[in-house]
N, C-alpha and C. Protein backbone atom coordinates (compact mmCIF):
# COMPACT_ATOMS: atom_id res chain seq x y z
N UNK A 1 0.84 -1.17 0.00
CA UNK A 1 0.00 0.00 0.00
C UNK A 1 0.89 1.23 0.00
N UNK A 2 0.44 2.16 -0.86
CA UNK A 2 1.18 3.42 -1.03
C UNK A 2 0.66 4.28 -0.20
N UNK A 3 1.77 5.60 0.48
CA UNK A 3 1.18 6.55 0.74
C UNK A 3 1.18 7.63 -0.01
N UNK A 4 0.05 8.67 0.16
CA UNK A 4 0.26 9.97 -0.30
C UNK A 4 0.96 10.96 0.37
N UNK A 5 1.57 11.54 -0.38
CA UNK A 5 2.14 13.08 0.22
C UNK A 5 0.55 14.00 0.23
N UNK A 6 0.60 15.32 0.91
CA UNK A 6 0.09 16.55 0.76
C UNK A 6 -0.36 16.56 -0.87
N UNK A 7 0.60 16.83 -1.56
CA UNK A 7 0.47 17.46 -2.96
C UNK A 7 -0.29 16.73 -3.23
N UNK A 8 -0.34 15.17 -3.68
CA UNK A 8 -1.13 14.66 -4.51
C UNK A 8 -2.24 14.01 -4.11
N UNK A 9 -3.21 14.10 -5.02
CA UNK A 9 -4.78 13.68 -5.15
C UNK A 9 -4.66 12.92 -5.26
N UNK A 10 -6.16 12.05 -5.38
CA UNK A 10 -6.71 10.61 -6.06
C UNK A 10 -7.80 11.20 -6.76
N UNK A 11 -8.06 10.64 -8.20
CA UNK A 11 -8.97 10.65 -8.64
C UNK A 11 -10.14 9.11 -8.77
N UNK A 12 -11.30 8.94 -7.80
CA UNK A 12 -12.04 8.33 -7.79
C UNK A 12 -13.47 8.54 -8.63
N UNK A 13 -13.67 7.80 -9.46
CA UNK A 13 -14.48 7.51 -10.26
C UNK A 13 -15.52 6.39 -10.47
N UNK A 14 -16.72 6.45 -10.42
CA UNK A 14 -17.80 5.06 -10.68
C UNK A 14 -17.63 4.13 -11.97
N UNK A 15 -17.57 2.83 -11.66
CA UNK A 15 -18.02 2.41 -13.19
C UNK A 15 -19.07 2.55 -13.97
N UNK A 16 -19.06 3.22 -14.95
CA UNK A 16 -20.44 3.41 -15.82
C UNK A 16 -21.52 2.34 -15.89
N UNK A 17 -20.64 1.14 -16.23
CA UNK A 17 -21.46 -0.12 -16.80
C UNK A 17 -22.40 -0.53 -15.27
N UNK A 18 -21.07 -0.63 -14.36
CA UNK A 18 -21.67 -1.63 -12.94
C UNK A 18 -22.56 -0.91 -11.85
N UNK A 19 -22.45 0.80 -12.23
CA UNK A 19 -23.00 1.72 -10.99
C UNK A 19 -24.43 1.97 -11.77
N UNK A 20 -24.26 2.09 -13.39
CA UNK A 20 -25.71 2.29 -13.45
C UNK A 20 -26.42 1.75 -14.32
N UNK A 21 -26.07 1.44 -15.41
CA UNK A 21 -26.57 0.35 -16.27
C UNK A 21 -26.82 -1.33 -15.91
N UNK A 22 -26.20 -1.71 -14.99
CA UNK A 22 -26.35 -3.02 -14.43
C UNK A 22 -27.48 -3.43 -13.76
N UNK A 23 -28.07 -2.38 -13.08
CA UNK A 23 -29.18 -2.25 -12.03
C UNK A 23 -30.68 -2.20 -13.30
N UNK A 24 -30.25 -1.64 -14.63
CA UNK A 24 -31.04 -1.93 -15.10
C UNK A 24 -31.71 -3.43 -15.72
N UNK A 25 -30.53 -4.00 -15.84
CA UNK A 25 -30.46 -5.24 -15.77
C UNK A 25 -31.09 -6.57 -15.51
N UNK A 26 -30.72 -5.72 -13.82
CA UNK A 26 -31.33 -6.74 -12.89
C UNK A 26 -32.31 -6.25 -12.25
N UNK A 27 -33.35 -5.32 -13.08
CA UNK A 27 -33.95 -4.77 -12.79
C UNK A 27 -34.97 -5.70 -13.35
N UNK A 28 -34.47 -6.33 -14.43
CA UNK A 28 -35.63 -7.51 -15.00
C UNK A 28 -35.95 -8.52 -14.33
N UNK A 29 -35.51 -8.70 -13.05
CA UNK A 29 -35.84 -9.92 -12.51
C UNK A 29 -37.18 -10.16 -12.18
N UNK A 30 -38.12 -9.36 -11.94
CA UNK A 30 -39.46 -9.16 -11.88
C UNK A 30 -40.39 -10.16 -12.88
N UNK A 31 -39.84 -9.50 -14.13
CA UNK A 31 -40.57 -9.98 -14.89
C UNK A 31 -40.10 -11.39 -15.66
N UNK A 32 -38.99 -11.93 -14.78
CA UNK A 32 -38.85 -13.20 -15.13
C UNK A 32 -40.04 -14.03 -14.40
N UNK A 33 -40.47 -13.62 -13.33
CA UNK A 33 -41.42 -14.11 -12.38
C UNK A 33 -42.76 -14.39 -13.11
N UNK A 34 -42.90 -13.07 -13.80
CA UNK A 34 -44.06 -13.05 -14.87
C UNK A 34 -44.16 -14.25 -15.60
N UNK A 35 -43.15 -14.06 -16.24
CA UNK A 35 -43.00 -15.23 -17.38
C UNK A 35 -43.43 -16.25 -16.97
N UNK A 36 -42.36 -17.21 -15.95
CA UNK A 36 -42.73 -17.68 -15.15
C UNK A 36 -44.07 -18.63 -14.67
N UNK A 37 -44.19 -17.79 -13.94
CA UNK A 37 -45.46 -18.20 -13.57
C UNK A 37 -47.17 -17.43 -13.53
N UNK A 38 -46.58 -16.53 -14.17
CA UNK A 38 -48.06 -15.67 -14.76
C UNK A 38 -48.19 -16.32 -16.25
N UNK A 39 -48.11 -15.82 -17.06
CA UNK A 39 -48.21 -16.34 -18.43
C UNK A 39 -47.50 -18.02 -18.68
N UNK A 40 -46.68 -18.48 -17.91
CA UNK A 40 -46.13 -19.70 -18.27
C UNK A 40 -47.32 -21.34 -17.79
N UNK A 41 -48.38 -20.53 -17.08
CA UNK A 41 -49.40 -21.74 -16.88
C UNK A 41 -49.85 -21.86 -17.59
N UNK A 42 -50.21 -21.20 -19.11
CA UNK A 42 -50.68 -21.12 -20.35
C UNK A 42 -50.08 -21.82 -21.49
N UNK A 43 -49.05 -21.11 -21.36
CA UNK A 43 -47.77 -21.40 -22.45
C UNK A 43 -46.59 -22.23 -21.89
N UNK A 44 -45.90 -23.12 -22.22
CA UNK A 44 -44.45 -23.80 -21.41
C UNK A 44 -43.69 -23.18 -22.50
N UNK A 45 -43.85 -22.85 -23.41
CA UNK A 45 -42.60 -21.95 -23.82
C UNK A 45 -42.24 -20.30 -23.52
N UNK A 46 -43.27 -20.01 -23.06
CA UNK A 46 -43.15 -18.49 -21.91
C UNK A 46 -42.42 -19.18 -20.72
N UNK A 47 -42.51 -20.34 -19.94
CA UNK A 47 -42.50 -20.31 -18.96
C UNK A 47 -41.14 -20.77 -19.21
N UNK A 48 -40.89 -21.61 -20.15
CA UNK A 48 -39.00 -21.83 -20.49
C UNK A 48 -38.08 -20.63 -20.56
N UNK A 49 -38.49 -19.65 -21.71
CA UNK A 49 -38.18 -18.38 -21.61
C UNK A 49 -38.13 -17.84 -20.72
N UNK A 50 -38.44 -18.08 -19.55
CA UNK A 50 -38.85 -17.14 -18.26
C UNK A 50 -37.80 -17.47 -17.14
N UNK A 51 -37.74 -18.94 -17.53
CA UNK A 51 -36.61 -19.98 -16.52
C UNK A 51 -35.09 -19.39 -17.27
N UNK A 52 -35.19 -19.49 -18.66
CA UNK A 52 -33.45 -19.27 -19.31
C UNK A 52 -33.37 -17.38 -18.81
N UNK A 53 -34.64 -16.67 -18.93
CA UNK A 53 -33.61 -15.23 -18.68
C UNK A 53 -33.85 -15.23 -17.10
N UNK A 54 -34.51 -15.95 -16.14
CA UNK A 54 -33.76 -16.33 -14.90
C UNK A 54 -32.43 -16.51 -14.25
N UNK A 55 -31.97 -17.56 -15.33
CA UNK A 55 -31.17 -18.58 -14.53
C UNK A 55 -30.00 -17.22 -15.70
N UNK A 56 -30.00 -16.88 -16.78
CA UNK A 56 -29.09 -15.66 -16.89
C UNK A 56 -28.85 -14.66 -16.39
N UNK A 57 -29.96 -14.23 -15.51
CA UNK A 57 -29.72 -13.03 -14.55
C UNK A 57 -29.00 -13.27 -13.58
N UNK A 58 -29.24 -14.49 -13.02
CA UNK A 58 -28.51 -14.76 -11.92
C UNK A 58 -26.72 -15.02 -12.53
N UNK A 59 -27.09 -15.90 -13.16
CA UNK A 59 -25.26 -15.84 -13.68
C UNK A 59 -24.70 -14.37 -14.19
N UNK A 60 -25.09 -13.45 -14.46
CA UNK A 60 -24.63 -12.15 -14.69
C UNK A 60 -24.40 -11.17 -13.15
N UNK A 61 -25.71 -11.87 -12.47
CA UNK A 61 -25.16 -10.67 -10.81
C UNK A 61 -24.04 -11.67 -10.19
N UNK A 62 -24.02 -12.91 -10.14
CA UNK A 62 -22.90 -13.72 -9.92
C UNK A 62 -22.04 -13.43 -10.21
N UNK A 63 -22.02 -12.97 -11.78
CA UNK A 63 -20.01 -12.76 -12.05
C UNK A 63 -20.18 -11.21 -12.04
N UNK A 64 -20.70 -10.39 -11.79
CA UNK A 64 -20.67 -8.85 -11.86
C UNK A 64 -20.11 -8.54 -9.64
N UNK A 65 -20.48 -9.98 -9.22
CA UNK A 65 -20.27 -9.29 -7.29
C UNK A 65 -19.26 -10.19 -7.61
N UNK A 66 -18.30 -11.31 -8.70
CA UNK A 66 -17.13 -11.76 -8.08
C UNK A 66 -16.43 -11.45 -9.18
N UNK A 67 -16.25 -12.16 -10.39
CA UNK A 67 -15.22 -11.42 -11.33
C UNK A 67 -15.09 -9.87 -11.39
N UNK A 68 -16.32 -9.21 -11.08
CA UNK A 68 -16.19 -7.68 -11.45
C UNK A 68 -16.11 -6.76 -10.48
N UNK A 69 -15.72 -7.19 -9.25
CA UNK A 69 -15.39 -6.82 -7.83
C UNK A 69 -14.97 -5.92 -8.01
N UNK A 70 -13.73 -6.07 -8.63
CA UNK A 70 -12.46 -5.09 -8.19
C UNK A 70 -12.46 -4.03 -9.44
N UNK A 71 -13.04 -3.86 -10.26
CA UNK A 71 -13.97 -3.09 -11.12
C UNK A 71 -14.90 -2.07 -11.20
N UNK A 72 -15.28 -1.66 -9.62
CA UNK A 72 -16.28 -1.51 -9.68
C UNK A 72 -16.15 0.38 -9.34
N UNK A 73 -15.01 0.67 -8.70
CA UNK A 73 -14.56 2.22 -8.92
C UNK A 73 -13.13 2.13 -9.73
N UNK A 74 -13.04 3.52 -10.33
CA UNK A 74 -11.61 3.72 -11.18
C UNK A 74 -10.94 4.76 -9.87
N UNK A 75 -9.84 4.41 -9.68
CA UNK A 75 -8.90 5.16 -8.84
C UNK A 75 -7.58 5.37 -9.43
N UNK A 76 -7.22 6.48 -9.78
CA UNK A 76 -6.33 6.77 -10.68
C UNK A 76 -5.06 7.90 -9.75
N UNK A 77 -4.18 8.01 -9.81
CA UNK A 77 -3.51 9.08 -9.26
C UNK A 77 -3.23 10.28 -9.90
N UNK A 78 -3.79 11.33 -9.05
CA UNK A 78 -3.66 13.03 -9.85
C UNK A 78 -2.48 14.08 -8.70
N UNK A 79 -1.64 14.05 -10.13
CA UNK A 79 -0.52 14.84 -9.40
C UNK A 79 -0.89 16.39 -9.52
């Protein structure tokens, strides 16, 4: 771990993708539910559809809280 002197800054920054576009994301999880089991007692191919963008949401917040951890602010040094 480095230290800073006085003089120099840090520049901290959000990730675009993971701070705000991601949430939109997984913002669909709702309406996997739909699929699911609202419209999928009708249809089994709504309700397949409903299970595959499920079980993809989950594998995307999975690797977005472990592969994309350390990703998730830009910290840069400003002299």
């Amino acid at each position: 771990m480095k230290s800073l002197s006085e003089s120099e800054t840090l520049n901290i920054k959000g990730n675009k993708f993971f701070n705000v576009k991601s949430i939109f994301i997984v913002a669909l999880l709702p309406f996997t539910g739909v699929l699911m089991f609202g419209y999928g007692r009708e249809i089994s191919i709504v309700k397949d559809i409903g299970i595959v963008l499920f079980i993809s949401l989950l594998i995307f917040t999975i690797g977005i809280i472990t592969i994309g951890r350390n990703k998730w602010l830009k910290i840069e040094e400003k002299d």
